[in-house]
N, C-alpha and C. Protein backbone atom coordinates (compact mmCIF):
# COMPACT_ATOMS: atom_id res chain seq x y z
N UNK A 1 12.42 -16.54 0.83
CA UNK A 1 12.36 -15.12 0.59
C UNK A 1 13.69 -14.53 1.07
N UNK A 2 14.34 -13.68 0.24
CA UNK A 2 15.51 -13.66 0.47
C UNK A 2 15.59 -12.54 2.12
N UNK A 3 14.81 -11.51 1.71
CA UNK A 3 14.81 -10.16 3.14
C UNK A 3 14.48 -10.86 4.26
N UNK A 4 15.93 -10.14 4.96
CA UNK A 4 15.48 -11.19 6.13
C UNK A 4 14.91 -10.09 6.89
N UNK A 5 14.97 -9.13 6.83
CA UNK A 5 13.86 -7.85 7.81
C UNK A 5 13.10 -7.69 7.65
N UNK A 6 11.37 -8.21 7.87
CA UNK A 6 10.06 -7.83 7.28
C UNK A 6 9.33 -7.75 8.98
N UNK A 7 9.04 -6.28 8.98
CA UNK A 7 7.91 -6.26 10.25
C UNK A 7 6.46 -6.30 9.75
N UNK A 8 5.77 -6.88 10.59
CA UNK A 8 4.12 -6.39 10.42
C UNK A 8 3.60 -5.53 11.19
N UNK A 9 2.82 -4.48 10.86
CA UNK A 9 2.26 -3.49 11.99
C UNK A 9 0.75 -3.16 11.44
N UNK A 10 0.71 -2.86 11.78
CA UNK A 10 -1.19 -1.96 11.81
C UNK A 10 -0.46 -0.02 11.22
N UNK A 11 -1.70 -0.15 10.42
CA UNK A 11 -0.88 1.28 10.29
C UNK A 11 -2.50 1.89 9.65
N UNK A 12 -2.60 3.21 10.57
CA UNK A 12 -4.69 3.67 10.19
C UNK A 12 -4.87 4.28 9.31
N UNK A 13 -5.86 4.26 8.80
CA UNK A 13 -6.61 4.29 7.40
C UNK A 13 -6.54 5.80 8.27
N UNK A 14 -6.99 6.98 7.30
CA UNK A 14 -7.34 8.53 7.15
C UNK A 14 -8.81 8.62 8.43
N UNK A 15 -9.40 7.65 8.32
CA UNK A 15 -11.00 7.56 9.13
C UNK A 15 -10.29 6.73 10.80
N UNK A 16 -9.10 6.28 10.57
CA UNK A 16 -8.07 5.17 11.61
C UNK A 16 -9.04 3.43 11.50
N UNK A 17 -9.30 3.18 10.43
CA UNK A 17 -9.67 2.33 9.95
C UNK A 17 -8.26 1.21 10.14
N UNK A 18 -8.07 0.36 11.56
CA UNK A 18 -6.40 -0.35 11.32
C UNK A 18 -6.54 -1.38 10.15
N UNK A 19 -5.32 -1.34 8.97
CA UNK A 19 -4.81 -1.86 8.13
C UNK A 19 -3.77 -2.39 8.42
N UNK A 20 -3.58 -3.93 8.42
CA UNK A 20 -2.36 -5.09 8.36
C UNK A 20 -1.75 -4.61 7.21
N UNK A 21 -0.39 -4.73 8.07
CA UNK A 21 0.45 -3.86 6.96
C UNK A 21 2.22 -4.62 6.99
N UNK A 22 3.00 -4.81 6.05
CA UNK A 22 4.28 -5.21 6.06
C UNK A 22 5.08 -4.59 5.82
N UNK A 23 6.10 -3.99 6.35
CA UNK A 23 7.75 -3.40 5.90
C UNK A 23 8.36 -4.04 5.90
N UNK A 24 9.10 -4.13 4.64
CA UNK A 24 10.26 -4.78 4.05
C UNK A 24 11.44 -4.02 4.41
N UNK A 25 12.92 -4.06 4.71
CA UNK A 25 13.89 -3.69 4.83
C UNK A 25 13.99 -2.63 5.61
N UNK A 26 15.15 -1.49 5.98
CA UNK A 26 15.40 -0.72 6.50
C UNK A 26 15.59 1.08 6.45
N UNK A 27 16.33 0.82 5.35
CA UNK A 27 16.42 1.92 5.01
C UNK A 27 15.70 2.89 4.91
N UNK A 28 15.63 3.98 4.91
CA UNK A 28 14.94 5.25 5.34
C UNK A 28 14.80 6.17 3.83
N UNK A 29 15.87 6.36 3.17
CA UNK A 29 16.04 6.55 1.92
C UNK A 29 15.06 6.93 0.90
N UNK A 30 15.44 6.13 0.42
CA UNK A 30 13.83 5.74 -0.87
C UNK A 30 13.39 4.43 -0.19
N UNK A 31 11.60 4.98 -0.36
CA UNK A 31 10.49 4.41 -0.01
C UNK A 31 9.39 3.94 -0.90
N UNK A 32 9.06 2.39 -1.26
CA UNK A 32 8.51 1.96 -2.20
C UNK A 32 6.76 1.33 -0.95
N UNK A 33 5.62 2.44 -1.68
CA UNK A 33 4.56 1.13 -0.99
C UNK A 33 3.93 0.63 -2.58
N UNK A 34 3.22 -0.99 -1.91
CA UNK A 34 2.89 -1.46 -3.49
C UNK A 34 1.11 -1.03 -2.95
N UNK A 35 0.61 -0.85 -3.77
CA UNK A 35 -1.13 -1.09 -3.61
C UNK A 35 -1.24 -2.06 -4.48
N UNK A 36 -2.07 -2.39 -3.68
CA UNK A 36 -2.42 -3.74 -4.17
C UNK A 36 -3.85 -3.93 -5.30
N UNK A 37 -4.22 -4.87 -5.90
CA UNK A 37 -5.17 -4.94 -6.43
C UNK A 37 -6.46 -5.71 -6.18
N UNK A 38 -7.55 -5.69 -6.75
CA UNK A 38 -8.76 -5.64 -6.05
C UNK A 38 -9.06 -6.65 -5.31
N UNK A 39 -9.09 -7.42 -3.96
CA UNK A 39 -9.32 -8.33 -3.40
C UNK A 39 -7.87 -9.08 -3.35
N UNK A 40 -7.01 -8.53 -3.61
CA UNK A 40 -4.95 -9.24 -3.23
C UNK A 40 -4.69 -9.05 -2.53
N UNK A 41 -4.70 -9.63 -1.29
CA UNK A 41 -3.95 -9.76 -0.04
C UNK A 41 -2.54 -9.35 0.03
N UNK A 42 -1.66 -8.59 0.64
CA UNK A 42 -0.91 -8.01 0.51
C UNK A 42 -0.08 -9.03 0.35
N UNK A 43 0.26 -10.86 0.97
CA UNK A 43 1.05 -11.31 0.92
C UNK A 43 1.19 -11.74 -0.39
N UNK A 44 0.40 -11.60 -1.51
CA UNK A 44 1.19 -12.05 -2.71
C UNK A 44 2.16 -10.94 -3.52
N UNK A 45 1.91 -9.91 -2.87
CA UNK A 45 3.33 -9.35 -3.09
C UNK A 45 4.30 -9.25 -2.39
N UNK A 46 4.95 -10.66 -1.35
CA UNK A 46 6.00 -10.67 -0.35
C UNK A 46 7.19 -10.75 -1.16
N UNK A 47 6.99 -11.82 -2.57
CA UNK A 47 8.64 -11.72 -3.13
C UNK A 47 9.29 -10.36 -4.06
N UNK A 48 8.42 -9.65 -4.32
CA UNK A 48 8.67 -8.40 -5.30
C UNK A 48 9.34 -7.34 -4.11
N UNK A 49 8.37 -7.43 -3.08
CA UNK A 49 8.71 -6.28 -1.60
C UNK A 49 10.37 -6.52 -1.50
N UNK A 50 10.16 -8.17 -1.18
CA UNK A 50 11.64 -8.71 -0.59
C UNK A 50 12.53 -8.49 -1.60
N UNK A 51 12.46 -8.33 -2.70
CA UNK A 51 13.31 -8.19 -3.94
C UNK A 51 13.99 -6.72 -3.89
N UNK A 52 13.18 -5.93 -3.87
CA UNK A 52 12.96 -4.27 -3.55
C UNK A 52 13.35 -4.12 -2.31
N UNK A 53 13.43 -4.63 -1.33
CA UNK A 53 13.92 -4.19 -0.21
C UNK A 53 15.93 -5.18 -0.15
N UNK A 54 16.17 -5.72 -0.74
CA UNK A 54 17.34 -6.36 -0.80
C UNK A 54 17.93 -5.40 -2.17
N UNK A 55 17.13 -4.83 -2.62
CA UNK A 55 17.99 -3.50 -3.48
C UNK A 55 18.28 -2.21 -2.85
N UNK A 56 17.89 -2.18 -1.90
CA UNK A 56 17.60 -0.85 -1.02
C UNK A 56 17.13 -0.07 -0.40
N UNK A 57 15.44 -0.87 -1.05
CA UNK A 57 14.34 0.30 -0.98
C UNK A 57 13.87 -0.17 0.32
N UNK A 58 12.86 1.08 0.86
CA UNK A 58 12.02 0.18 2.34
C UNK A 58 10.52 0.13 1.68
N UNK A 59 10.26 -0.89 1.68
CA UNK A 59 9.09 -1.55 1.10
C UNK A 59 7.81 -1.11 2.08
N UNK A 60 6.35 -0.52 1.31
CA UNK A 60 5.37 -1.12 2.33
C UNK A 60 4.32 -1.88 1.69
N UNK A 61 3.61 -3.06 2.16
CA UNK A 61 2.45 -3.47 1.32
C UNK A 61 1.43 -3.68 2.54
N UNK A 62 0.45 -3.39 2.35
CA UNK A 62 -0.94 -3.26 2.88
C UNK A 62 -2.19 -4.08 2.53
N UNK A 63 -2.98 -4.13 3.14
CA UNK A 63 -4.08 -4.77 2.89
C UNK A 63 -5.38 -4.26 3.12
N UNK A 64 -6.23 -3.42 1.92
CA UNK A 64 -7.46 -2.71 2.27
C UNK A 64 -8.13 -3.56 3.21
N UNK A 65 -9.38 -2.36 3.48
CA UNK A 65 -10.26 -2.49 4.92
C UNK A 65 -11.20 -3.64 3.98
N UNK A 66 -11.66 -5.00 4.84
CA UNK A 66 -12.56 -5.63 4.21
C UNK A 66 -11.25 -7.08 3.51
N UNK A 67 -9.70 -6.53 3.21
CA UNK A 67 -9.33 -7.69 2.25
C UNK A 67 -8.20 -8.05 3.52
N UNK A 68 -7.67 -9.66 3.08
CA UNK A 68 -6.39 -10.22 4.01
C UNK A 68 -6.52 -10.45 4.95
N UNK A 69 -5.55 -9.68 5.80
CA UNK A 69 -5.54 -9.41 7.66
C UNK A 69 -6.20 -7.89 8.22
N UNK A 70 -6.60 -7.35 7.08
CA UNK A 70 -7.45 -5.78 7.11
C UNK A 70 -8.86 -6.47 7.29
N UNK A 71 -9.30 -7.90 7.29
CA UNK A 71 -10.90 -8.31 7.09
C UNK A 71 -11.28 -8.31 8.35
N UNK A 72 -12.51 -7.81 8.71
CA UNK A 72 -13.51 -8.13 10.29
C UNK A 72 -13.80 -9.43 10.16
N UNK A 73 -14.17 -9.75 11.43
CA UNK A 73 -14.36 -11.32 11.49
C UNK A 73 -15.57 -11.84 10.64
N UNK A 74 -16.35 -11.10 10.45
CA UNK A 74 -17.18 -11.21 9.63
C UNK A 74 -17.41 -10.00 8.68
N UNK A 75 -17.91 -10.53 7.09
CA UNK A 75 -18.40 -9.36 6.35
C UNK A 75 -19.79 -9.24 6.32
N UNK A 76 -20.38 -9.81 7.27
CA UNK A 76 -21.87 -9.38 7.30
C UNK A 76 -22.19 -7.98 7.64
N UNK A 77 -22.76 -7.36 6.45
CA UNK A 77 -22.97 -6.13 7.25
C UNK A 77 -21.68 -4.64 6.64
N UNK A 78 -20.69 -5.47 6.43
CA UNK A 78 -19.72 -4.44 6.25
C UNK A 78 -19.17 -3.73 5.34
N UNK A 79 -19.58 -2.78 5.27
CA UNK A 79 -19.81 -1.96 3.94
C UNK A 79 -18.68 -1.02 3.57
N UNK A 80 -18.33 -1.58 2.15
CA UNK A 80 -16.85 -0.98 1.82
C UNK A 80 -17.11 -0.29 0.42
N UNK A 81 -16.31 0.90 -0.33
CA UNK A 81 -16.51 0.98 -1.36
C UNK A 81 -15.02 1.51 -1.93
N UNK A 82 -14.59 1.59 -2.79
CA UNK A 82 -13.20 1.91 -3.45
C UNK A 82 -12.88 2.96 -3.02
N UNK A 83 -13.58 3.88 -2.93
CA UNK A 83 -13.28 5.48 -2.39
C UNK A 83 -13.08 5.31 -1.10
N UNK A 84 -13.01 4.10 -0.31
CA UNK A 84 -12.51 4.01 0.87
C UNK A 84 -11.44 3.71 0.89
N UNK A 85 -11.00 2.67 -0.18
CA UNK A 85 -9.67 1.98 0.25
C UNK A 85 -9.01 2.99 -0.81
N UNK A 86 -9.26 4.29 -1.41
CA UNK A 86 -8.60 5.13 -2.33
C UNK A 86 -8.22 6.58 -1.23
N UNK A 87 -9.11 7.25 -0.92
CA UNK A 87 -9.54 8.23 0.39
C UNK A 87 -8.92 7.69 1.88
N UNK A 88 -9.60 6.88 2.31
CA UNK A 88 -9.33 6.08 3.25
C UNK A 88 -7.87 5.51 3.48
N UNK A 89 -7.86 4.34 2.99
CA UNK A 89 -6.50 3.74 3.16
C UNK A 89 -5.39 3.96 1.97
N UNK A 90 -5.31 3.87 0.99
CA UNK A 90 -3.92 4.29 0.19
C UNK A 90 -4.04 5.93 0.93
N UNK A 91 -4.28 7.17 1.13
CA UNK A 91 -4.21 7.93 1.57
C UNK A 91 -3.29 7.72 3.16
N UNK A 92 -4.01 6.50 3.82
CA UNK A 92 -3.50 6.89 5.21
C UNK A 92 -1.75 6.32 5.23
N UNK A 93 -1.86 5.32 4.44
CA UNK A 93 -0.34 4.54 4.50
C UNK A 93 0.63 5.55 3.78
N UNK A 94 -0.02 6.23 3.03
CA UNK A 94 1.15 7.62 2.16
C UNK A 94 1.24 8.51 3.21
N UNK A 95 0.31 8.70 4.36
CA UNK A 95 0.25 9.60 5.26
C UNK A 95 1.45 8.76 6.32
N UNK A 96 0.93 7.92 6.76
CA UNK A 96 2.08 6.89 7.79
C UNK A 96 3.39 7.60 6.96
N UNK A 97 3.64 6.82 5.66
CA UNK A 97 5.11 6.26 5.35
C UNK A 97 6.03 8.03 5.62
N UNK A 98 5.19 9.03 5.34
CA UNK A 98 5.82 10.03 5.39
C UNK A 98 6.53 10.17 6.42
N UNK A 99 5.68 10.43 7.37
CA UNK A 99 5.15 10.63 8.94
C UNK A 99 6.95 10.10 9.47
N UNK A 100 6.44 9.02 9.42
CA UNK A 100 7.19 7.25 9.90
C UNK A 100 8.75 7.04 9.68
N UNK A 101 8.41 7.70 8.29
CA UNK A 101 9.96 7.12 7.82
C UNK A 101 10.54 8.64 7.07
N UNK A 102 9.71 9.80 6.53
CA UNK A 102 10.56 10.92 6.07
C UNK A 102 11.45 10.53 5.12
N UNK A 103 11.40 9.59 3.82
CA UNK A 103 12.08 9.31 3.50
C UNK A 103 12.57 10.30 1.99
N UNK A 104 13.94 10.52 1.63
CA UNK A 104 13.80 11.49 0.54
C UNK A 104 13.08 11.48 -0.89
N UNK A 105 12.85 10.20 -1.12
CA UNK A 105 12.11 9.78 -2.23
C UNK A 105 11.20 9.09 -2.13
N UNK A 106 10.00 9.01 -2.18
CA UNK A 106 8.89 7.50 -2.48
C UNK A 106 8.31 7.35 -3.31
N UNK A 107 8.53 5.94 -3.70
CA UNK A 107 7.56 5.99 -4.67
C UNK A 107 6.24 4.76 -4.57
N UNK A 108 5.31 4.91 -5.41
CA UNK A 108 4.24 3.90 -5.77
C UNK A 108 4.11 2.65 -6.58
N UNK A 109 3.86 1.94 -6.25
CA UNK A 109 3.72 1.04 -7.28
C UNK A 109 2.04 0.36 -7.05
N UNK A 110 1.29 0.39 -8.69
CA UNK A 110 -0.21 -0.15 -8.53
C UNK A 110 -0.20 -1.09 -9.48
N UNK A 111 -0.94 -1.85 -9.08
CA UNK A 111 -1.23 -3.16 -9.40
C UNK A 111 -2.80 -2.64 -9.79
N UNK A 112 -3.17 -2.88 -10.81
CA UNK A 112 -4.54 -3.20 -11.30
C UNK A 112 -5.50 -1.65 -10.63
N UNK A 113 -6.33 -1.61 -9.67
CA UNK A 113 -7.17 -0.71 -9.35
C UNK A 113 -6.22 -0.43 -8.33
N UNK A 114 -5.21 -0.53 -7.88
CA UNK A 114 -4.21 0.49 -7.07
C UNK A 114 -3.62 1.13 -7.74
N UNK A 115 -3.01 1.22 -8.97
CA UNK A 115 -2.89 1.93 -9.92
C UNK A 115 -3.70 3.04 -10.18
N UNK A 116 -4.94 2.58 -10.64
CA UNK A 116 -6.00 3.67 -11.31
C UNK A 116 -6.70 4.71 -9.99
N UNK A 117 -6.64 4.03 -8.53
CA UNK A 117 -7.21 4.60 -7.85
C UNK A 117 -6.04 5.58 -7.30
N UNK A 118 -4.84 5.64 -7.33
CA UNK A 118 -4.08 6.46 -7.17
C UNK A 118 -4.02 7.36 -7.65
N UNK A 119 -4.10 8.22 -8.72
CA UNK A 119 -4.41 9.10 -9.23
C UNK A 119 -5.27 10.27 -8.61
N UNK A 120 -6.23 9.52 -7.77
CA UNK A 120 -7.21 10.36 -7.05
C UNK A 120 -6.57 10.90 -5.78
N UNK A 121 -5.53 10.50 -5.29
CA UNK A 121 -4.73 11.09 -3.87
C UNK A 121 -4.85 12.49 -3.94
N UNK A 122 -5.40 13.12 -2.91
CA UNK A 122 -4.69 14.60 -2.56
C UNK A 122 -3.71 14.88 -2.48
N UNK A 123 -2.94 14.25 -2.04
CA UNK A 123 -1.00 14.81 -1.33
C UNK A 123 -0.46 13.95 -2.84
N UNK A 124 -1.13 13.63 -4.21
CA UNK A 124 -0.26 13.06 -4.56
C UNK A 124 1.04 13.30 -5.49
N UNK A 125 1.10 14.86 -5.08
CA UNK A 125 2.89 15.49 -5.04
C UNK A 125 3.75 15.50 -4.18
N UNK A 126 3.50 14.75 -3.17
CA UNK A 126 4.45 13.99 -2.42
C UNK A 126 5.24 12.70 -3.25
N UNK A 127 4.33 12.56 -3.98
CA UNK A 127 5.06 10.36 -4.42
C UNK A 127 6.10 10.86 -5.96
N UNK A 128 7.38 10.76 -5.61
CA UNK A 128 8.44 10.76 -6.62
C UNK A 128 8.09 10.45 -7.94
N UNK A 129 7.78 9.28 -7.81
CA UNK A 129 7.29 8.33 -9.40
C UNK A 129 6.36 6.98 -9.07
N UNK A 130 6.33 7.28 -9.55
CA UNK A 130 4.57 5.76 -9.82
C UNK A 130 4.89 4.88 -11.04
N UNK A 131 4.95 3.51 -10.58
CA UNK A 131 4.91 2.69 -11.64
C UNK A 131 3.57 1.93 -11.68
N UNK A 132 2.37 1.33 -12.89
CA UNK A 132 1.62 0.74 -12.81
C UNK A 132 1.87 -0.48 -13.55
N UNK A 133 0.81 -1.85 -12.84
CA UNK A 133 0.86 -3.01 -13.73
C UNK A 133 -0.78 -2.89 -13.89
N UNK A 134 -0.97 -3.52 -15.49
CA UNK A 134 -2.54 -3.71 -15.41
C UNK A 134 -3.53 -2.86 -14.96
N UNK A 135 -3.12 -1.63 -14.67
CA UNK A 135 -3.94 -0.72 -14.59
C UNK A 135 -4.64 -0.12 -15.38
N UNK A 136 -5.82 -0.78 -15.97
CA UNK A 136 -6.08 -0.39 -17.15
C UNK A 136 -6.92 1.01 -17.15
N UNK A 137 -7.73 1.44 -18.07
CA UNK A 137 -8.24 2.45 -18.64
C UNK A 137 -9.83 2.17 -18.32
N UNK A 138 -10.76 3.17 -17.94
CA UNK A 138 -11.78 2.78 -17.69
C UNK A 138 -12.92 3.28 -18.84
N UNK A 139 -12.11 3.55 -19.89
CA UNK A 139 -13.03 3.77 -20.88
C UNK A 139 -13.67 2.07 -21.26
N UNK A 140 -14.93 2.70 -21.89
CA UNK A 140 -15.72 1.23 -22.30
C UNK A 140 -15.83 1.42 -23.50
């Protein structure tokens, strides 16, 4: 992986639900987080982050409550629904990255139901531009 700067931190969900979380690069600038898609562990997007952060950007990728290094030791019992990791956590990490880093531009990038669930953000005239993959349409 080419970035050689990647921290891991905890960073809280809107409810402070802690989410395992990765920053890629430094810069303060423009700010890219990816959401991830349904049950994707944030590390399979380490080479796209590292790619994006060796262009400039400061990368964040996350891992909803329930998926990755965001999972309780057990899921017995533990009750999650999309409007959490939509409300909940993509909310709190747009809330962090602001907070955190103030950066003049950020943007989104969704993958599949990080895509579609973005749309639903409150603050989401804060995020510069949004790119989606596979985010499809929920018409049937």
């Amino acid at each position: 992986m080419p970035s050689d700067l990647i921290e891991h931190i905890r960073i809280p969900s809107t409810d402070d639900y802690p989410l395992a979380a990765s920053v890629y690069g430094e810069g303060d600038e423009q700010l890219v987080i990816i959401n991830s898609a349904t049950a994707v562990p944030r590390r399979f997007y380490r080479y796209y982050a590292a790619a994006l952060a060796d262009a400039g950007f400061r990368v964040i990728t996350f891992d909803y409550r329930g998926i990755g290094e965001s999972r309780p030791d057990s899921l017995r019992g533990f009750t999650v629904r999309s409007r959490d990791w939509v409300f909940g956590d993509m909310a709190g990490v747009l809330r962090f990255a602001r907070r955190a880093y103030k950066p003049s531009k950020l943007f989104l990038i969704g993958h599949s139901i990080g895509g579609q669930l973005a749309g639903l953000l409150e603050d989401a005239d804060a995020i510069d531009g949004m790119i989606t993959m596979s985010a499809q349409s929920g018409h049937w």
